[in-house]
C-alpha atoms as a PDB file:
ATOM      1  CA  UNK A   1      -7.240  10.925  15.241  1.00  0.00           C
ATOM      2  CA  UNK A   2      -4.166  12.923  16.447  1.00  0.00           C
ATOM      3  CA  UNK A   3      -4.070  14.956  13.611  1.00  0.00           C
ATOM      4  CA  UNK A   4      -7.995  15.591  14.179  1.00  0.00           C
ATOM      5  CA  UNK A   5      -7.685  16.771  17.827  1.00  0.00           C
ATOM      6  CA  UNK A   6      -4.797  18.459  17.112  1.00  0.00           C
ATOM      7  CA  UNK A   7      -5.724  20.560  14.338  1.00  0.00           C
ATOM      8  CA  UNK A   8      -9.583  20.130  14.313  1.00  0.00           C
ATOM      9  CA  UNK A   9      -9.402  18.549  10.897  1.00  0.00           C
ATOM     10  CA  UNK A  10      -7.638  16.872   8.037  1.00  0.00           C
ATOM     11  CA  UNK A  11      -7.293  18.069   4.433  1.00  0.00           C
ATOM     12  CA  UNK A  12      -4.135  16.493   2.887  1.00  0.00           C
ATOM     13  CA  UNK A  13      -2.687  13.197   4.122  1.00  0.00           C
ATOM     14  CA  UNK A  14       0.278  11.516   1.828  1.00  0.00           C
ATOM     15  CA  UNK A  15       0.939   7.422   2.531  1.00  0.00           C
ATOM     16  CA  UNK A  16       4.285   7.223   2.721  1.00  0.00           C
ATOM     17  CA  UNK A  17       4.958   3.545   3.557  1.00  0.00           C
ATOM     18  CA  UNK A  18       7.184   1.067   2.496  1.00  0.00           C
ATOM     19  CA  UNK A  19      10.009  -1.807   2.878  1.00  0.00           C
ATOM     20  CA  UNK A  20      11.448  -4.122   1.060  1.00  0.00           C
ATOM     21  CA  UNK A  21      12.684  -8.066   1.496  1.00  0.00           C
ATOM     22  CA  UNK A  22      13.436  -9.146  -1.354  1.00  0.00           C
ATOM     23  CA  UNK A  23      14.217 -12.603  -2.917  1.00  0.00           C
ATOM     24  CA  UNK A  24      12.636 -14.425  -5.594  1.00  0.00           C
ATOM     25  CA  UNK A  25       8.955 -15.612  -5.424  1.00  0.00           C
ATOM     26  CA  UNK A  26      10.127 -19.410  -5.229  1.00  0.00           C
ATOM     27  CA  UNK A  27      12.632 -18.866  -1.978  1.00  0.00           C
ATOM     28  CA  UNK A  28       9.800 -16.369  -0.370  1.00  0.00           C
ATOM     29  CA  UNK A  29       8.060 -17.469   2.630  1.00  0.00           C
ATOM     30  CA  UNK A  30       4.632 -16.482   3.115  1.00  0.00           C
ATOM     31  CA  UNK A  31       5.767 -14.842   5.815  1.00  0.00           C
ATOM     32  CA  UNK A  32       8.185 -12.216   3.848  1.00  0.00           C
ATOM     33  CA  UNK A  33       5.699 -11.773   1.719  1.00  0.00           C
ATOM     34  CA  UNK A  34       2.475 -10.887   4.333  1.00  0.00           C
ATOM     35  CA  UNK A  35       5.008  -8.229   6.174  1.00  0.00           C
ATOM     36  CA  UNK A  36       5.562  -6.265   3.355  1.00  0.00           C
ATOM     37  CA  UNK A  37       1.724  -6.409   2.011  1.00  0.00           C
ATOM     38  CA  UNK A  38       0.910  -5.653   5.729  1.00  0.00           C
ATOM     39  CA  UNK A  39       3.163  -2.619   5.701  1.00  0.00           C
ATOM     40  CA  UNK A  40       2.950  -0.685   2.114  1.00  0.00           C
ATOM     41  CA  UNK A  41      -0.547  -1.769   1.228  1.00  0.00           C
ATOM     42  CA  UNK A  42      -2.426  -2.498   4.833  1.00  0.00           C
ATOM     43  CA  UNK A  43      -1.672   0.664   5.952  1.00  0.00           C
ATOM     44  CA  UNK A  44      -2.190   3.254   3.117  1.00  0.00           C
ATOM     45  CA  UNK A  45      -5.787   1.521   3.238  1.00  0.00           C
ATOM     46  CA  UNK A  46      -6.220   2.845   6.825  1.00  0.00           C
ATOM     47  CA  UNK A  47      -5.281   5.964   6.292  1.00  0.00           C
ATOM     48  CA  UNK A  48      -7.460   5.821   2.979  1.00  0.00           C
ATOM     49  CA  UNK A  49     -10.069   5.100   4.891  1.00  0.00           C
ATOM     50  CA  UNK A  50      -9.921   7.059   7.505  1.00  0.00           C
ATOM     51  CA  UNK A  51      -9.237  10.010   5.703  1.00  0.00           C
ATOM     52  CA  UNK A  52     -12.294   9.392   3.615  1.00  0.00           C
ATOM     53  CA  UNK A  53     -14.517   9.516   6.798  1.00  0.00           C
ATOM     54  CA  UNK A  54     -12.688  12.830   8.170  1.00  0.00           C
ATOM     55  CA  UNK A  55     -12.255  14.584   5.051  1.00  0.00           C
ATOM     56  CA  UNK A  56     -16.009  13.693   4.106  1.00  0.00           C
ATOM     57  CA  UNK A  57     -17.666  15.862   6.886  1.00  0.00           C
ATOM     58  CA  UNK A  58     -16.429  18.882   5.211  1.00  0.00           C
ATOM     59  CA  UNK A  59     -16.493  17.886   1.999  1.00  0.00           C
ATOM     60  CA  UNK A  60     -13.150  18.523   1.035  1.00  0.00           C
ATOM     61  CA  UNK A  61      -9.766  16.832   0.911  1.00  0.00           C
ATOM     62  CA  UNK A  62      -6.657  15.493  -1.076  1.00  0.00           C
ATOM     63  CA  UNK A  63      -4.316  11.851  -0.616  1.00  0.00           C
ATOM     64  CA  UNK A  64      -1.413  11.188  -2.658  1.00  0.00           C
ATOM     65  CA  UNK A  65      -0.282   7.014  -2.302  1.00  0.00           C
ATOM     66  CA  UNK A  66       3.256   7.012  -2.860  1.00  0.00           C
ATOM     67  CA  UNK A  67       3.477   4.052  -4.774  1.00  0.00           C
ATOM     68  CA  UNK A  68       6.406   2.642  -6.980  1.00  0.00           C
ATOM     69  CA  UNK A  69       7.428   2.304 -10.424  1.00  0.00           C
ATOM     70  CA  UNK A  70       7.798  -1.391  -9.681  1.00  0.00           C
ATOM     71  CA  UNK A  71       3.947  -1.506  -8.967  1.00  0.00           C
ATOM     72  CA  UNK A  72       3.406  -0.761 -12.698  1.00  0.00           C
ATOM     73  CA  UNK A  73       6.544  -2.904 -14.279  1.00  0.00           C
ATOM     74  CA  UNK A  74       7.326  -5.511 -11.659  1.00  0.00           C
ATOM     75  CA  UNK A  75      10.869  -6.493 -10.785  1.00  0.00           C
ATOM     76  CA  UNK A  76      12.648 -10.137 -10.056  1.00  0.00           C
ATOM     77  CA  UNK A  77      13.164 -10.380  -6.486  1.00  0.00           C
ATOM     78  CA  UNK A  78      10.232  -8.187  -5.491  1.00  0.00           C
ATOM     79  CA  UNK A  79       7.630 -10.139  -5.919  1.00  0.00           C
ATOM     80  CA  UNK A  80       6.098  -8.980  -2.453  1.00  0.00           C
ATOM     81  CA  UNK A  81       7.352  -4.996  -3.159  1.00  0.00           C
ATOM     82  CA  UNK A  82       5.310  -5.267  -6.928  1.00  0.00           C
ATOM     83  CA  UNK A  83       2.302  -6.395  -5.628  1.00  0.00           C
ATOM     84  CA  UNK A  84       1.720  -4.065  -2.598  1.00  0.00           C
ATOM     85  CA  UNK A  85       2.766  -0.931  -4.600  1.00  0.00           C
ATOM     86  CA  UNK A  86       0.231  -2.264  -7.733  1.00  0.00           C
ATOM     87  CA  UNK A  87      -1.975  -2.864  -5.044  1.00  0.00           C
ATOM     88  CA  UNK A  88      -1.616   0.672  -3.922  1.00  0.00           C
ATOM     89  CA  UNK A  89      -2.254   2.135  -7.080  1.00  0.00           C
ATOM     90  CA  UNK A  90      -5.156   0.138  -8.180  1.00  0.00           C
ATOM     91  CA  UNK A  91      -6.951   0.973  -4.584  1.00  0.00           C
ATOM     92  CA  UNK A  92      -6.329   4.381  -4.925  1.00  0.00           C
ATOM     93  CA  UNK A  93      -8.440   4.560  -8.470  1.00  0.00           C
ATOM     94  CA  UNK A  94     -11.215   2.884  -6.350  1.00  0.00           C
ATOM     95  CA  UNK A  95     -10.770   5.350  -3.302  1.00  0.00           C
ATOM     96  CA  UNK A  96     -11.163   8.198  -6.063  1.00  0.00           C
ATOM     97  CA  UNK A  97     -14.474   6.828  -8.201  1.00  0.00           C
ATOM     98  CA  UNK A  98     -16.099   6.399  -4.256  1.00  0.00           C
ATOM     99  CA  UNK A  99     -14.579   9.619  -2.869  1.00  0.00           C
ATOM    100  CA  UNK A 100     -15.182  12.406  -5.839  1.00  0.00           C
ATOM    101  CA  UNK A 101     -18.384  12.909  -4.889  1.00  0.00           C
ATOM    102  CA  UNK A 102     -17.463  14.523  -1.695  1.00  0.00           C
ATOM    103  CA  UNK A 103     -14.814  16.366  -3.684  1.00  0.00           C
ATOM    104  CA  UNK A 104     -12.145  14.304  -2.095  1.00  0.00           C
ATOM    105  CA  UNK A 105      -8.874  13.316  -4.326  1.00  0.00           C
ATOM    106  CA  UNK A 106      -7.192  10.597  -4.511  1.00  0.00           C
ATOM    107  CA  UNK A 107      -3.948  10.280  -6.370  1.00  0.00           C
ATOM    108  CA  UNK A 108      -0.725   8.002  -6.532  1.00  0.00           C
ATOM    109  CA  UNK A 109       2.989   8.820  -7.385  1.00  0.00           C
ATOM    110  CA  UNK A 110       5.044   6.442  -8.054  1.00  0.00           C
ATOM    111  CA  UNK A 111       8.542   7.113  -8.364  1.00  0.00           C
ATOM    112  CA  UNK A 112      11.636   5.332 -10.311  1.00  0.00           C
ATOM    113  CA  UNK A 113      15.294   5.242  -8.961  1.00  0.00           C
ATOM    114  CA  UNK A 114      15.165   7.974  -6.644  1.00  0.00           C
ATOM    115  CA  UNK A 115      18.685   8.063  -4.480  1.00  0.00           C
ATOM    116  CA  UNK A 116      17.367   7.269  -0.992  1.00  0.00           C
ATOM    117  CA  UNK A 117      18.486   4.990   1.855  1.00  0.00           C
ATOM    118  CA  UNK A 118      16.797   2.104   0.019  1.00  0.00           C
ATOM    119  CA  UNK A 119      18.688   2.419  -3.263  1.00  0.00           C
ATOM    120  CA  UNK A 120      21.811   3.879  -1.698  1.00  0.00           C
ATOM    121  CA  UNK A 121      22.498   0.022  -0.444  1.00  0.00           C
ATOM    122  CA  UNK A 122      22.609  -1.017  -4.875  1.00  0.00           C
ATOM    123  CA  UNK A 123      26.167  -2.752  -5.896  1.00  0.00           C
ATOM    124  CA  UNK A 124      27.164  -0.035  -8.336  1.00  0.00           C
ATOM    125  CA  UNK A 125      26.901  -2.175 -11.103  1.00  0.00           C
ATOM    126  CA  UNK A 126      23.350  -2.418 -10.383  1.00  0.00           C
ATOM    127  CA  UNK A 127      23.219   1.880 -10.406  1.00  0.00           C
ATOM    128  CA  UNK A 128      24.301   2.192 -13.722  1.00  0.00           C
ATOM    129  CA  UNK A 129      22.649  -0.645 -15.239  1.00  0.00           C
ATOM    130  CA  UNK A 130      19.140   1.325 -14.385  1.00  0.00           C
ATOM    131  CA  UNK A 131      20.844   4.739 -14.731  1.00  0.00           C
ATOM    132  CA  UNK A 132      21.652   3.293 -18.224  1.00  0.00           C
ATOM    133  CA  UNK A 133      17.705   2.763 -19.178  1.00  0.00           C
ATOM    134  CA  UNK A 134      16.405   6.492 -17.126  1.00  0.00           C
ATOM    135  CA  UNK A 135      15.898   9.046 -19.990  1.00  0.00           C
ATOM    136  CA  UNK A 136      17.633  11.419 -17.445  1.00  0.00           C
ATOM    137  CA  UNK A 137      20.769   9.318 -16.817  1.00  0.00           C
ATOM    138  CA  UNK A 138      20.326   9.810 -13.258  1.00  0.00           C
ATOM    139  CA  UNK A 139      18.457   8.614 -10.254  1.00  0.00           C
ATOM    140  CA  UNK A 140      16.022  11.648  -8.842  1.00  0.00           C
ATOM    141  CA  UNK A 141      16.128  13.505  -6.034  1.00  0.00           C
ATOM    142  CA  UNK A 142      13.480  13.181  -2.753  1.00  0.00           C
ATOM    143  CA  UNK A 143      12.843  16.772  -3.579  1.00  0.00           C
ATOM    144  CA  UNK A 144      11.949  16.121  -6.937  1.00  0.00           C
ATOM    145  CA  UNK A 145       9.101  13.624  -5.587  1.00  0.00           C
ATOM    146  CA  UNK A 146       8.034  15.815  -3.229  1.00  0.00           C
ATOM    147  CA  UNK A 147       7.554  18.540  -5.712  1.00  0.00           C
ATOM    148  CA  UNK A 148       5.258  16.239  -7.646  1.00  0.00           C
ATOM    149  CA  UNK A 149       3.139  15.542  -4.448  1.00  0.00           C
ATOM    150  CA  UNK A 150       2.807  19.019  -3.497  1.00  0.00           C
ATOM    151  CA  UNK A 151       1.110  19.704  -6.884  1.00  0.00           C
ATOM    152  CA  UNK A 152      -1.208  16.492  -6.495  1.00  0.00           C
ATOM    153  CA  UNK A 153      -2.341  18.454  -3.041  1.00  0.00           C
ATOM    154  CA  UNK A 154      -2.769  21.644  -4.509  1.00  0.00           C
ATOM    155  CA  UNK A 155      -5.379  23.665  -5.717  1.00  0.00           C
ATOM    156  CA  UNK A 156      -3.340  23.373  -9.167  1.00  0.00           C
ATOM    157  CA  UNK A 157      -4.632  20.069  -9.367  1.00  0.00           C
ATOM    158  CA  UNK A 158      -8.437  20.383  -8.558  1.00  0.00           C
ATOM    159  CA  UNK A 159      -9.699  18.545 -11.458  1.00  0.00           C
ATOM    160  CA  UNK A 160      -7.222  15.605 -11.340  1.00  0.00           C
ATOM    161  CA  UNK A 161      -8.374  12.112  -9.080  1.00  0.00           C
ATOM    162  CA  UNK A 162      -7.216   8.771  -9.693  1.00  0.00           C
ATOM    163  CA  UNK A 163      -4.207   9.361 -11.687  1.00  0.00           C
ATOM    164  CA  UNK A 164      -0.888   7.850 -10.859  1.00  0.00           C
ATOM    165  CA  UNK A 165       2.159  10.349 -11.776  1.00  0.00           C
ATOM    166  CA  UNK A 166       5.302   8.837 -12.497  1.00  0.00           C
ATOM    167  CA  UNK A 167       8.754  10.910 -11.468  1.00  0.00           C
END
């Protein structure tokens, strides 16, 4: 709605959400597990959805879910984290079948080790055992994710919907 009045419409909106508390499935409290469904998954449906009934009126529009790797794979201790991000991507293939008709995409990327403020707070141990399995022997860059988003909003990209990108 701000970005409506604002601008007088919406064409690209990215969902950007997420956080983490992890612990293994058996020591999680529903609770733990509810906040971080609430926050990656609740709220890239809202602004699924409410991009849907903006970008609709004119026919027109791209989303990119930034989902995770760990949506796809899973990973001990993120029980919560692997569901919300599979979540994610499995709602954004439905967002795309109902949304294509108003040539509206929907796409997900879901990035790997990427050095952020999230993995930055890894023992080092735990770095290099996952910079041991990456093809690329490193983590990636934010810019490197962003780059892969940017094409997903493009015009470059005009005959992709429902696809999930790994970087």
């Amino acid at each position: 709605k701000t970005i409506v009045d604002s601008d007088g419409e919406l064409s690209y909106l990215v969902n950007n959400a997420g956080i983490t508390n992890d612990k293994l499935a058996m020591r999680m409290k529903l609770e733990d597990f509810e906040n971080v469904i609430k926050t990656n998954l609740n709220s890239a449906f809202i602004g699924c959805r409410e991009a849907t009934k903006v970008m609709s009126k004119k026919r027109f529009g791209s989303v990119v879910n930034i989902a995770s790797i760990v949506g796809e794979t899973g990973n001990a201790g993120q029980t919560n984290y692997a569901a919300s991000k599979g979540g994610t991507i499995a709602m954004t293939k439905s967002f795309a079948m109902e949304a294509a008709p108003r040539n509206i995409r929907y796409d997900n990327v879901t990035p790997g080790f990427i050095a952020t403020e999230m993995t930055n707070v890894l023992k080092d141990e735990v770095k290099d055992a996952f910079t041991a399995k990456i093809p690329m022997a490193r983590f990636g860059n934010p810019s490197e994710v962003a780059e892969a988003v940017a094409f997903l909003l493009s015009d470059h990209s005009s005959y992709i919907t429902g696809e999930t990108l790994k970087v």
